[in-house]
Protein backbone atom coordinates (compact mmCIF):
# COMPACT_ATOMS: atom_id res chain seq x y z
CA UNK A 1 0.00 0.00 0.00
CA UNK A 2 1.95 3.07 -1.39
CA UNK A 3 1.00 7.18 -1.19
CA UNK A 4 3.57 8.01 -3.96
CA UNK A 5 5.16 11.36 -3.61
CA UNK A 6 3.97 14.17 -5.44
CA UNK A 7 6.84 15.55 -5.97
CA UNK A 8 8.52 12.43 -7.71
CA UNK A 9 7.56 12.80 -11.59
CA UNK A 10 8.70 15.91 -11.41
CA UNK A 11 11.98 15.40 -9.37
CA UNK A 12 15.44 15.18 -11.48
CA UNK A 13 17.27 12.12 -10.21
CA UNK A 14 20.31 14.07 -8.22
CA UNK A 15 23.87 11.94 -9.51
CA UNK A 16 25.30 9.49 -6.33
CA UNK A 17 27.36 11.50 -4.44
CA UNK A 18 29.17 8.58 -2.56
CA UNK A 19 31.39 6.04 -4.74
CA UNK A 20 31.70 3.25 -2.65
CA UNK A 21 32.50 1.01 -5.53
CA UNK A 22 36.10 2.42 -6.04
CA UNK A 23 36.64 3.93 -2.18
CA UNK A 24 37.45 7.44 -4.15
CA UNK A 25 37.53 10.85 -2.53
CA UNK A 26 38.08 11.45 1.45
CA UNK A 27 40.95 10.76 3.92
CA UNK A 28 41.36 7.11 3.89
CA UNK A 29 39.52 5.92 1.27
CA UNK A 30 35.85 7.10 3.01
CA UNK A 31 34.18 9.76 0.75
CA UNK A 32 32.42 10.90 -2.33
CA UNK A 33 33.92 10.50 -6.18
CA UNK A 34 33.98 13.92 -7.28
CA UNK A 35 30.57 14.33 -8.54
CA UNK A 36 29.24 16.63 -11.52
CA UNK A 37 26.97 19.38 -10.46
CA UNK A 38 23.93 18.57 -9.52
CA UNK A 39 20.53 20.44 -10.67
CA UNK A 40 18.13 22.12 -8.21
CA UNK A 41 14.93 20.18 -7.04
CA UNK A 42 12.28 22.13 -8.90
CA UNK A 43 9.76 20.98 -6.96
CA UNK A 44 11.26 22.76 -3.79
CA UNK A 45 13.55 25.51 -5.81
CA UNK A 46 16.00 24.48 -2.75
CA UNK A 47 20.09 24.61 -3.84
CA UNK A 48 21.23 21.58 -4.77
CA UNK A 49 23.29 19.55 -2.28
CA UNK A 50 26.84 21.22 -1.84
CA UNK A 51 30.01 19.53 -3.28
CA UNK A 52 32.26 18.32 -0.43
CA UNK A 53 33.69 15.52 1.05
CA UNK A 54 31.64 13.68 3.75
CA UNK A 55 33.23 13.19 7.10
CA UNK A 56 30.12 13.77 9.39
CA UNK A 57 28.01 10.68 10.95
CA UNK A 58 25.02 11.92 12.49
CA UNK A 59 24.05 10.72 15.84
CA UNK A 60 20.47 11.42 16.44
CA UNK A 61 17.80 10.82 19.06
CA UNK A 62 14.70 12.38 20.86
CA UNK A 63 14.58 13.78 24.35
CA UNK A 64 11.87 11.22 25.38
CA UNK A 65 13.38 10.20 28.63
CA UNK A 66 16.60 9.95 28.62
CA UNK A 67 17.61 6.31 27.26
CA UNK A 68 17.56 7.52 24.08
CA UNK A 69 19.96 9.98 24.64
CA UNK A 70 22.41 8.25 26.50
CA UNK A 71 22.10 5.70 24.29
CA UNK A 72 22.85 8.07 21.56
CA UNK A 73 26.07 9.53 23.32
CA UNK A 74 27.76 5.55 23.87
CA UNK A 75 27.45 5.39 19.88
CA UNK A 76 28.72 8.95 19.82
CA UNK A 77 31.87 8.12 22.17
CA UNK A 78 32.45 4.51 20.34
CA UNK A 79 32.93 6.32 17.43
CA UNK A 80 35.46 9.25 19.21
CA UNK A 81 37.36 6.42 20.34
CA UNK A 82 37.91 4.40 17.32
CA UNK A 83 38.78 7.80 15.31
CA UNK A 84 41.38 8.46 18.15
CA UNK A 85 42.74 5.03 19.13
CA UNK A 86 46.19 4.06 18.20
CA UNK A 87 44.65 0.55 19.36
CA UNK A 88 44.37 -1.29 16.03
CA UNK A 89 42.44 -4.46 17.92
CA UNK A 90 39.73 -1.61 18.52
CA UNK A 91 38.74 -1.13 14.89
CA UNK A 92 38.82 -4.90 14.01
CA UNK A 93 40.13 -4.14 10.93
CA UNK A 94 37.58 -1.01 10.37
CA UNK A 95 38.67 1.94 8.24
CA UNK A 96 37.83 5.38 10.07
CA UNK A 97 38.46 8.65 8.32
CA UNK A 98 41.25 10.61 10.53
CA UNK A 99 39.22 13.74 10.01
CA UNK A 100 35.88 12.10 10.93
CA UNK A 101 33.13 14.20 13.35
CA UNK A 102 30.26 13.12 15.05
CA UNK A 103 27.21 15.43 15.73
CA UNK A 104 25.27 14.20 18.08
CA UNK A 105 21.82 15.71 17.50
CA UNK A 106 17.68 15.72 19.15
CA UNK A 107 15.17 15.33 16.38
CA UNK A 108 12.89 17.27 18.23
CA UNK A 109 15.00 20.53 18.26
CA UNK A 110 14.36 20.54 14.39
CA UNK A 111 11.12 20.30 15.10
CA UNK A 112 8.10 22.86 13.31
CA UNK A 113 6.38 22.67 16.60
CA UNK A 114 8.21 22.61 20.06
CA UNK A 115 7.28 20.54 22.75
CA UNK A 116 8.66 18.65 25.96
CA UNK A 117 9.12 15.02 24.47
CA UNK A 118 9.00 13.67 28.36
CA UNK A 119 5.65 15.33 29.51
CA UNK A 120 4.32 13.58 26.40
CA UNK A 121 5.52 10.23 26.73
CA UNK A 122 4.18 10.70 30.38
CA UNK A 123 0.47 11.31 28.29
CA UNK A 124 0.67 7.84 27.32
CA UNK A 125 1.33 6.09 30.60
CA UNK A 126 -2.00 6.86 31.72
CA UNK A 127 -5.65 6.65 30.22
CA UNK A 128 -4.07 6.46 26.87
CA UNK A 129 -2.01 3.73 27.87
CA UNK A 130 -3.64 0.72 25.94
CA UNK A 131 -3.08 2.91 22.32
CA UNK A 132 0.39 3.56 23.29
CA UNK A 133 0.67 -0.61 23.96
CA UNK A 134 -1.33 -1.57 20.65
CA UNK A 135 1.74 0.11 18.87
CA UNK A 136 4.17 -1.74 20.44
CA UNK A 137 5.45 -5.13 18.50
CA UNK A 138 2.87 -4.19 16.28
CA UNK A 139 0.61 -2.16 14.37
CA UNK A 140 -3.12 -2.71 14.18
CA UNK A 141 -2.92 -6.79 13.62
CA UNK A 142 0.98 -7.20 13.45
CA UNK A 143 0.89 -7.61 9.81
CA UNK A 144 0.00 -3.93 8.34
CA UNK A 145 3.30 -2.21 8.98
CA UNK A 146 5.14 0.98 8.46
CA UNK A 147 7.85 1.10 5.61
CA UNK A 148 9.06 4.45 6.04
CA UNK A 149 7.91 7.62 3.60
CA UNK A 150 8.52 11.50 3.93
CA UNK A 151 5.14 12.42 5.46
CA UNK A 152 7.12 13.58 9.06
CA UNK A 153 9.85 15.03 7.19
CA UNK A 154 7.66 17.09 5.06
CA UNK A 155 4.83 18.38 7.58
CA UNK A 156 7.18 18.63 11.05
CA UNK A 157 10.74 18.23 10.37
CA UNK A 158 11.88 20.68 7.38
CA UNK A 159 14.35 21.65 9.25
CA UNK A 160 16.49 18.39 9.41
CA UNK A 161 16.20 17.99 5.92
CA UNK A 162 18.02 21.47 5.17
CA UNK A 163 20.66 20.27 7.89
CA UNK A 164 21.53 16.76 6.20
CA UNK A 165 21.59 19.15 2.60
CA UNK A 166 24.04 21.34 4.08
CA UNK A 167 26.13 18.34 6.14
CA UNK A 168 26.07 15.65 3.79
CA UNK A 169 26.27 13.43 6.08
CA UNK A 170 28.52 10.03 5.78
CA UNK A 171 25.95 8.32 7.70
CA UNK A 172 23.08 8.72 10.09
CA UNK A 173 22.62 6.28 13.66
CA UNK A 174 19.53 6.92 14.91
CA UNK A 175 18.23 5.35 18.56
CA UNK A 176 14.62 6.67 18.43
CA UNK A 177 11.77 5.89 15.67
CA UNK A 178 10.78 9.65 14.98
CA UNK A 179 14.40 9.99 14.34
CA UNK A 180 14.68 7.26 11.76
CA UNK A 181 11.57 8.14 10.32
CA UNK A 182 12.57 11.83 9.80
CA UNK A 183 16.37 10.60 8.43
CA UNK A 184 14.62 8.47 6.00
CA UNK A 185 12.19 11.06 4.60
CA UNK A 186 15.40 13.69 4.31
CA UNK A 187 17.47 11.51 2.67
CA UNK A 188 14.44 10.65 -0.12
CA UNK A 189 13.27 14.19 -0.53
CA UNK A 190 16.97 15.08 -1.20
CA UNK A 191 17.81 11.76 -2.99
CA UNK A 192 20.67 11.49 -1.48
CA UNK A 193 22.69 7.97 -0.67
CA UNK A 194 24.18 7.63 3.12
CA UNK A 195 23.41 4.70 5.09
CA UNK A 196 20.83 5.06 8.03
CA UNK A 197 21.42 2.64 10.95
CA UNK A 198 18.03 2.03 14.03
CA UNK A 199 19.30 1.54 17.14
CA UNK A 200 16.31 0.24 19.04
CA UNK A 201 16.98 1.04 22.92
CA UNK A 202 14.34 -1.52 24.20
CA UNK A 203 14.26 -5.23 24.21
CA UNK A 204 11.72 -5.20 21.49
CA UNK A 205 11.14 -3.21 18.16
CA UNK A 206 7.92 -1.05 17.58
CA UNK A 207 5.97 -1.41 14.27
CA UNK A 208 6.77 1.99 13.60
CA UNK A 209 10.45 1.96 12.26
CA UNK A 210 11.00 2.62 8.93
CA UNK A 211 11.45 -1.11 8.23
CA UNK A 212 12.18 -1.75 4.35
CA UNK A 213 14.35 2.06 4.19
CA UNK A 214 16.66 1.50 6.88
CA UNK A 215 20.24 -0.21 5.93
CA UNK A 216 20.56 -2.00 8.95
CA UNK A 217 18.70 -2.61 12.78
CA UNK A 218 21.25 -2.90 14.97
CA UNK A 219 19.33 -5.13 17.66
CA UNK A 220 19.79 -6.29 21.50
CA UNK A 221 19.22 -9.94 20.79
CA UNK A 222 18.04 -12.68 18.69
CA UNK A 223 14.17 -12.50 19.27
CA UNK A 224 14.52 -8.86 18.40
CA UNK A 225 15.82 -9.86 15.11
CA UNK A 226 12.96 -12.81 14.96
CA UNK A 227 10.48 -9.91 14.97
CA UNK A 228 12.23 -8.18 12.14
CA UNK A 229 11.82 -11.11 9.97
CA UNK A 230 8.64 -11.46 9.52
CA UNK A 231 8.38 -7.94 8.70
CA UNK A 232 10.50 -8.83 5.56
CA UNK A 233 13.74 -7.18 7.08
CA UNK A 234 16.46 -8.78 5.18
CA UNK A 235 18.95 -10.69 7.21
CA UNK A 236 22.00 -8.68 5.95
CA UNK A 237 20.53 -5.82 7.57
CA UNK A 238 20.14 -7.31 10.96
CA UNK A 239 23.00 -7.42 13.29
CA UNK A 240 22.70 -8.46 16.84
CA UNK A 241 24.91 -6.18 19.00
CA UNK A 242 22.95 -4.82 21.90
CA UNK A 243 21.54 -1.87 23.57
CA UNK A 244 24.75 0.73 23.54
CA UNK A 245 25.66 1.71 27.01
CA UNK A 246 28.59 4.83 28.12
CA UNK A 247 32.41 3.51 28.36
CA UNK A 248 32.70 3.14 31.89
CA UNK A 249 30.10 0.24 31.71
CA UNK A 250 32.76 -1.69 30.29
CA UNK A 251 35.36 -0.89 32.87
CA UNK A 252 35.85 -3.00 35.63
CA UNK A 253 35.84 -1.63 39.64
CA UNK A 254 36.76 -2.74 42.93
CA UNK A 255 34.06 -3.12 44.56
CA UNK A 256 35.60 -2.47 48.23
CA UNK A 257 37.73 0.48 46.51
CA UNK A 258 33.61 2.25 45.80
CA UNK A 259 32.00 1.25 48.83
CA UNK A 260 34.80 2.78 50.99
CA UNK A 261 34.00 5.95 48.97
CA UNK A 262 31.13 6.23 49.65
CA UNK A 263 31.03 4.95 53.44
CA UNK A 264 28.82 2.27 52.39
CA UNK A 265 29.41 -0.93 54.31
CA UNK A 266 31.59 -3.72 53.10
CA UNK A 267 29.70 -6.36 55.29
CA UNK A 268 25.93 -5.87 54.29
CA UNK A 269 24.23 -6.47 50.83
CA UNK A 270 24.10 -3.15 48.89
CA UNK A 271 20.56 -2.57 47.66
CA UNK A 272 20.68 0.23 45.35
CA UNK A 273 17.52 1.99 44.70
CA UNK A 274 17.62 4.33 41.56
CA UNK A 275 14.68 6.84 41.64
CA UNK A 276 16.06 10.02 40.10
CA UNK A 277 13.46 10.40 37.49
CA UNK A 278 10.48 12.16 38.54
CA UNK A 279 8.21 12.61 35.38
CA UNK A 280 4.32 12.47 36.39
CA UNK A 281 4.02 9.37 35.24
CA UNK A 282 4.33 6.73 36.06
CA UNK A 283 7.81 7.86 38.17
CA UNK A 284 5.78 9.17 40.69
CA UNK A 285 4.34 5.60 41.61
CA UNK A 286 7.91 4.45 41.81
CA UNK A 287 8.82 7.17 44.73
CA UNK A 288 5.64 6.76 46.11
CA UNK A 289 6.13 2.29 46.50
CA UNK A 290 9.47 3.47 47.87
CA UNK A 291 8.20 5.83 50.03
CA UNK A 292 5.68 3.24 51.63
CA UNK A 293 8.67 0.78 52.10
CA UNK A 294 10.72 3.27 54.08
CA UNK A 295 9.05 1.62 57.64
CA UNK A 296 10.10 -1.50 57.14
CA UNK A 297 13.59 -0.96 55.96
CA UNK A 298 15.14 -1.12 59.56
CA UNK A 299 13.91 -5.12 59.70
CA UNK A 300 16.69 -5.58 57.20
CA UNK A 301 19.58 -5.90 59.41
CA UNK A 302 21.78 -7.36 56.35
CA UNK A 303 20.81 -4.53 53.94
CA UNK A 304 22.29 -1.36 53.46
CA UNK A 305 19.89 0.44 50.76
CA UNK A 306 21.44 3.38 48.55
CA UNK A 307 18.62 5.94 47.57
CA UNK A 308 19.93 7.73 43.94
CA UNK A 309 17.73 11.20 44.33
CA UNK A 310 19.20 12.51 40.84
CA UNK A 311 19.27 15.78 40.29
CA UNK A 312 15.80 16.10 42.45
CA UNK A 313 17.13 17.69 45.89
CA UNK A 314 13.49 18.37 47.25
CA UNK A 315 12.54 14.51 46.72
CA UNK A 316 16.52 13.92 48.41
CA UNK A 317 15.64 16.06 51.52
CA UNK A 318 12.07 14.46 51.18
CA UNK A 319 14.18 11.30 51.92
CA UNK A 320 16.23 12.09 54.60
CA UNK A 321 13.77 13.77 56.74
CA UNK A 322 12.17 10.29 56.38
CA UNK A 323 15.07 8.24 57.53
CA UNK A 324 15.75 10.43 60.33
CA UNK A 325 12.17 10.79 61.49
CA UNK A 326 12.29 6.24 61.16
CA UNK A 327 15.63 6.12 62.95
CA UNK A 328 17.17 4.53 59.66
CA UNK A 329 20.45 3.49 59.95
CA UNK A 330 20.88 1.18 57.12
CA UNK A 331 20.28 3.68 54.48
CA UNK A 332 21.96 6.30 52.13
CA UNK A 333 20.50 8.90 50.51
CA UNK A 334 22.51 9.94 47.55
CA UNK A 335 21.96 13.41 44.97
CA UNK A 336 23.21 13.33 41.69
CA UNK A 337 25.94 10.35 41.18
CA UNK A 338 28.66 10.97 38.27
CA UNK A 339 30.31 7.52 38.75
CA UNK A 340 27.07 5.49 38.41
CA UNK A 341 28.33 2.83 36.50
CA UNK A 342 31.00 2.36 39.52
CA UNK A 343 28.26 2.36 42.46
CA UNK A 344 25.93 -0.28 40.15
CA UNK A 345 29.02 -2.07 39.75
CA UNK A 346 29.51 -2.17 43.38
CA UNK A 347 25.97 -2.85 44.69
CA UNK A 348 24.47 -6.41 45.27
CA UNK A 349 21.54 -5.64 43.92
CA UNK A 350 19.51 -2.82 42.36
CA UNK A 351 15.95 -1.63 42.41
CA UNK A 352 14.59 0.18 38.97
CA UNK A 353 11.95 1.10 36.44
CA UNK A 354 12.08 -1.70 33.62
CA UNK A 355 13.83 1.51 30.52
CA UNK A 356 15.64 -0.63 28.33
CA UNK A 357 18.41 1.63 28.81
CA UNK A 358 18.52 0.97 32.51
CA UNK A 359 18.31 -2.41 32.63
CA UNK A 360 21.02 -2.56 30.22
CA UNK A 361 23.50 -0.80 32.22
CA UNK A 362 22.34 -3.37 35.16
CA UNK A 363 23.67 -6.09 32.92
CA UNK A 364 26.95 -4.63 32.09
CA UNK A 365 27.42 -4.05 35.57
CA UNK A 366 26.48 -7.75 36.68
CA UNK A 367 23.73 -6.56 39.28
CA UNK A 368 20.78 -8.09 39.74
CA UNK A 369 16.82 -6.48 39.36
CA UNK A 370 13.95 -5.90 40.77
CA UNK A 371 12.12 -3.99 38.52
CA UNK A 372 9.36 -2.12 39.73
CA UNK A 373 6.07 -0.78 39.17
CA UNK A 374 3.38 -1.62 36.16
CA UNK A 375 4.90 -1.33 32.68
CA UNK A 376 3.04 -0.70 29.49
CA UNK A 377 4.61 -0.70 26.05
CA UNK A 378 8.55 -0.75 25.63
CA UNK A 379 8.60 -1.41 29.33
CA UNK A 380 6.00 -4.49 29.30
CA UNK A 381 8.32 -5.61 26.21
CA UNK A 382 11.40 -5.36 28.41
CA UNK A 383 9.68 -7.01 31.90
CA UNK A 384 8.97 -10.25 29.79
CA UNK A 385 11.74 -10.53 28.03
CA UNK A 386 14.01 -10.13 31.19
CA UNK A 387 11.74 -12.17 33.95
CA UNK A 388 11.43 -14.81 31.05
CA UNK A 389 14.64 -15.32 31.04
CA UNK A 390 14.93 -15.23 34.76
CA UNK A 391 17.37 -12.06 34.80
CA UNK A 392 15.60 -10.05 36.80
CA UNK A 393 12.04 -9.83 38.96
CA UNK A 394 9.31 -8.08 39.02
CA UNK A 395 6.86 -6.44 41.70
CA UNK A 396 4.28 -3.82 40.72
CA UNK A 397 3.02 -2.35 44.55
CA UNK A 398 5.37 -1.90 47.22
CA UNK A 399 3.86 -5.07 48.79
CA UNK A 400 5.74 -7.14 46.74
CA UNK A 401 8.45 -5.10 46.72
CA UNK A 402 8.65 -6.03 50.29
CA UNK A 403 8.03 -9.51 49.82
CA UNK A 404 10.71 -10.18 47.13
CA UNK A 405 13.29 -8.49 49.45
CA UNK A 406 12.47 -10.99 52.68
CA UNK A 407 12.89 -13.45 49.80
CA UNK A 408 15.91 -12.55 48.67
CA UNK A 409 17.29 -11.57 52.69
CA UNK A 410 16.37 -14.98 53.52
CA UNK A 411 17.57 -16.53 50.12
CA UNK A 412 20.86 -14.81 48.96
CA UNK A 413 21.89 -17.13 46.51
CA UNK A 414 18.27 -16.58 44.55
CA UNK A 415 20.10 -13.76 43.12
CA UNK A 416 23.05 -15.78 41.52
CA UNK A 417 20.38 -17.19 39.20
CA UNK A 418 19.88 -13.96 37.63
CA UNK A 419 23.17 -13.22 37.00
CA UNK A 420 24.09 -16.25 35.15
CA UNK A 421 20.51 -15.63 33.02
CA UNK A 422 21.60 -12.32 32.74
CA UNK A 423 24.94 -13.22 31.07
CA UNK A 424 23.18 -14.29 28.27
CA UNK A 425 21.85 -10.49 27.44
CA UNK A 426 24.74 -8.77 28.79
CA UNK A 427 26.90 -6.85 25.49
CA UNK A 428 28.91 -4.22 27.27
CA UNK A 429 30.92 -4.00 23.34
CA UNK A 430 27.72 -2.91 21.90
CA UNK A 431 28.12 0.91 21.22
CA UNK A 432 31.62 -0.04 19.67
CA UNK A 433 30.08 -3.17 17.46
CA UNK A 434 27.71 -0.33 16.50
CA UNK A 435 30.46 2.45 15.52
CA UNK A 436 32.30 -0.12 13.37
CA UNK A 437 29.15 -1.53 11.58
CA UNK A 438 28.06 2.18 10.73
CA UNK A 439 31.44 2.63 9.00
CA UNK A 440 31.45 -0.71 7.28
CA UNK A 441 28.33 0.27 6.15
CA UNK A 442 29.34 3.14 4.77
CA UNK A 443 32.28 1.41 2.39
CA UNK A 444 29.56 -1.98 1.32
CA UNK A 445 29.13 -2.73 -2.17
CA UNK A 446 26.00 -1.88 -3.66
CA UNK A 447 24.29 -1.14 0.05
CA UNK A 448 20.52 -0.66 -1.18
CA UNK A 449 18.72 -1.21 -4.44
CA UNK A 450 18.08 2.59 -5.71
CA UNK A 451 14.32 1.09 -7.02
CA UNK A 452 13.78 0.27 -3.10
CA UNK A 453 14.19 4.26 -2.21
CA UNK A 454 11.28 5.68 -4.43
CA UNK A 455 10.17 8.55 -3.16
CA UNK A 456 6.64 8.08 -1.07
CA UNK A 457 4.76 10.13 1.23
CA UNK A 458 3.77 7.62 3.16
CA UNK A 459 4.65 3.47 2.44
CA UNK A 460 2.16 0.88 4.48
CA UNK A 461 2.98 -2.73 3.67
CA UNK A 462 1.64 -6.28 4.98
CA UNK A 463 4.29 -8.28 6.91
CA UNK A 464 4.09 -12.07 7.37
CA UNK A 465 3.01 -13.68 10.51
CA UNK A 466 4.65 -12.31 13.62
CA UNK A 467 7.23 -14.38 15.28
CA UNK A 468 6.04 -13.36 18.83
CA UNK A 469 1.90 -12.73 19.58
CA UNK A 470 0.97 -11.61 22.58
């Protein structure tokens, strides 16, 4: 089911600008052939796209929470780092342009409209909640799906499309669908030819993608990619590398070294409880089951929990005027934390909202989960894919919050079983397995069939039958 472009009869076929054939043009071997010049798009009257070499890969993600942005960053840094590295073993053989730059970008900044991407992914945690979960895995019956088009580039995003004219960019990573969908419409309303790569941040991949336009889904895990088929992804544009997480997720800490730090007890079981995020919804439920555990925290004589306030210092006095008034003296009540990944690293065990990004950087730091409250969507997607596996557990009231704790007070070595599940998600090499695929992409042979980018407005198709119902 195609909506053609208007615009396409009419649109001169702009010359490739990128020879990947012969590796001509650019500092080692990455850039465009010299091209002839192109003619304006008459349609739009806009200049035509400037003659220079490409070095710039475009980062991109939307500042819905802030997964997607951090997730964004670990590409961004992977990429720093194999530019800069003298380590050869790094780039596995990967050839990265000495003068390449990254721009790491928010979709939503280019947007016609302005408006606060959290306050409206709150919208859908709440009555609007089953919509919201009908898009997620799939769309309508799981077999009319989204192929990408230029309808989001063309009514919101304008604005992105003049950037990538005036960039030219080498290639384009994006971790959030509206910034996929928005690459994919630029590059076919400029016909222009630089790879776009999806980064999905969750354990699952929303119908929404631009599924037969994107040049490759770079995926957490194999039932990710089992979804993808179906939706007639071909399999040399799935790679399974996982969720990208920061650098210092792939250090390694001593654990005693952290604790001392941060006076935290070598002798007790760290709980770490991370509740810096404090949008409506549903964060608020998560401070308020933690709030209603706070009594019964002192009955935990072998605990030591480790309250992560964020950036939030009302909701961090909120919690030490709590403590006090209880007589807690097994807990810590932490603001903002710069060395996160070393205080996961050195906890025993850590409390959390089921973000794919989150419960990521719990596996790269070999902690176990509780994850906490209802989850709808991405979330839900993430809970059963990580309790299935029996990596993590989950509680939705502060009840069972409570309950899983005695459990695990009374059973340490429960949470040994998740760790060794959990091994089998963990990819703390992700962001760099994603860096060096985007520039491999980049130099491929023949990357897309030019009759598969056709300009359309808007491109529905019919998938086969999903791998995974609900």
């Amino acid at each position: 089911m195609n909506v053609m472009d208007s615009n396409e009869a009419a649109s001169p076929r702009l010359p490739h600008t990128l020879d990947t054939r012969n590796d001509i043009g650019g500092r080692d071997g990455i850039g465009p052939a010299e091209p002839s010049a192109p003619a304006s798009d008459p349609a739009s009257d806009a200049p035509a796209l400037p003659e220079r070499p490409r070095t710039t890969v475009i980062v991109m993600h939307a500042s819905v929470g802030s997964g997607h942005r951090s997730a964004a960053n670990a590409v961004a840094q992977a990429l720093e780092l194999l530019r800069d590295t003298e380590d050869e073993s790094l780039r596995d053989g990967t050839i990265v342009p000495a003068d390449l730059s990254i721009e790491v970008l928010d979709v939503l900044d280019f947007g016609r409209i302005k408006f606060d991407g959290d306050k409206t992914a709150s919208m859908f945690t709440g009555a609007t909640r089953p919509i919201y979960d009908l898009t997620w895995r799939y769309t309508l019956t799981g077999r009319l799906l989204w192929g990408g088009g230029t309808v989001w580039s063309r009514v919101m995003f304008p604005a992105f499309t003049e950037h990538v004219r005036e960039v030219r960019p080498l290639a384009v990573v994006c971790t959030h669908i509206t910034a996929a969908n928005v690459a994919v419409g630029a590059r076919m309303l400029l016909d222009d030819d630089f790879p776009i790569v999806c980064v999905p941040t969750d354990y699952e991949t929303e119908g929404l993608w631009p599924h037969l336009h994107a040049d490759l889904f770079c995926v957490a895990n194999e039932s990710m990619a089992e979804t993808l088929r179906p939706r007639k992804v071909p399999e040399d544009r799935i790679l399974i590398t996982g969720i990208p997480t920061r650098p210092a997720f792939r250090e390694s800490y001593d654990k005693r070294l952290i604790r001392e730090s941060r006076g935290l007890p070598q002798d007790k079981r760290v709980v770490l409880a991370l509740a810096g995020a404090y949008l409506p919804r549903p964060y608020v439920h998560f401070r308020e089951a933690l709030d209603r555990l706070l009594p019964y925290l002192h009955a935990f004589e072998s605990m030591h929990v480790v309250f992560v306030a964020g950036s939030d210092s009302d909701y961090a006095r909120h919690l030490r005027r709590g403590c006090e008034d209880l007589g807690l003296s097994n807990v810590t009540v932490l603001d903002y934390v710069e060395d996160m990944a070393a205080l996961m690293a050195a906890s025993d065990l850590i409390i959390c909202k089921s973000g794919g990004l989150t419960v990521t950087e719990c596996l790269c730091a070999q902690v176990p989960m509780i994850l906490l409250g209802k989850a709808y969507g991405q979330e839900k997607a993430n809970v059963v894919m990580l309790t299935s596996m029996g990596a993590a557990l989950h509680v939705t009231t502060w009840r069972e919050l409570l309950d899983a704790l005695r459990h695990i007070d009374h059973n340490p070595a429960s949470t040994e079983a998740m760790l060794v599940n959990g091994s089998f998600l963990r990819r703390p090499d992700a962001s760099l397995d994603i860096a060096r695929a985007t520039l491999q992409l980049v130099r491929r042979e023949a990357r897309h069939d030019r009759g598969g980018r056709r300009k359309r407005f808007m491109h529905f198709y019919w998938g086969r039958k999903p791998a995974h119902t609900r």
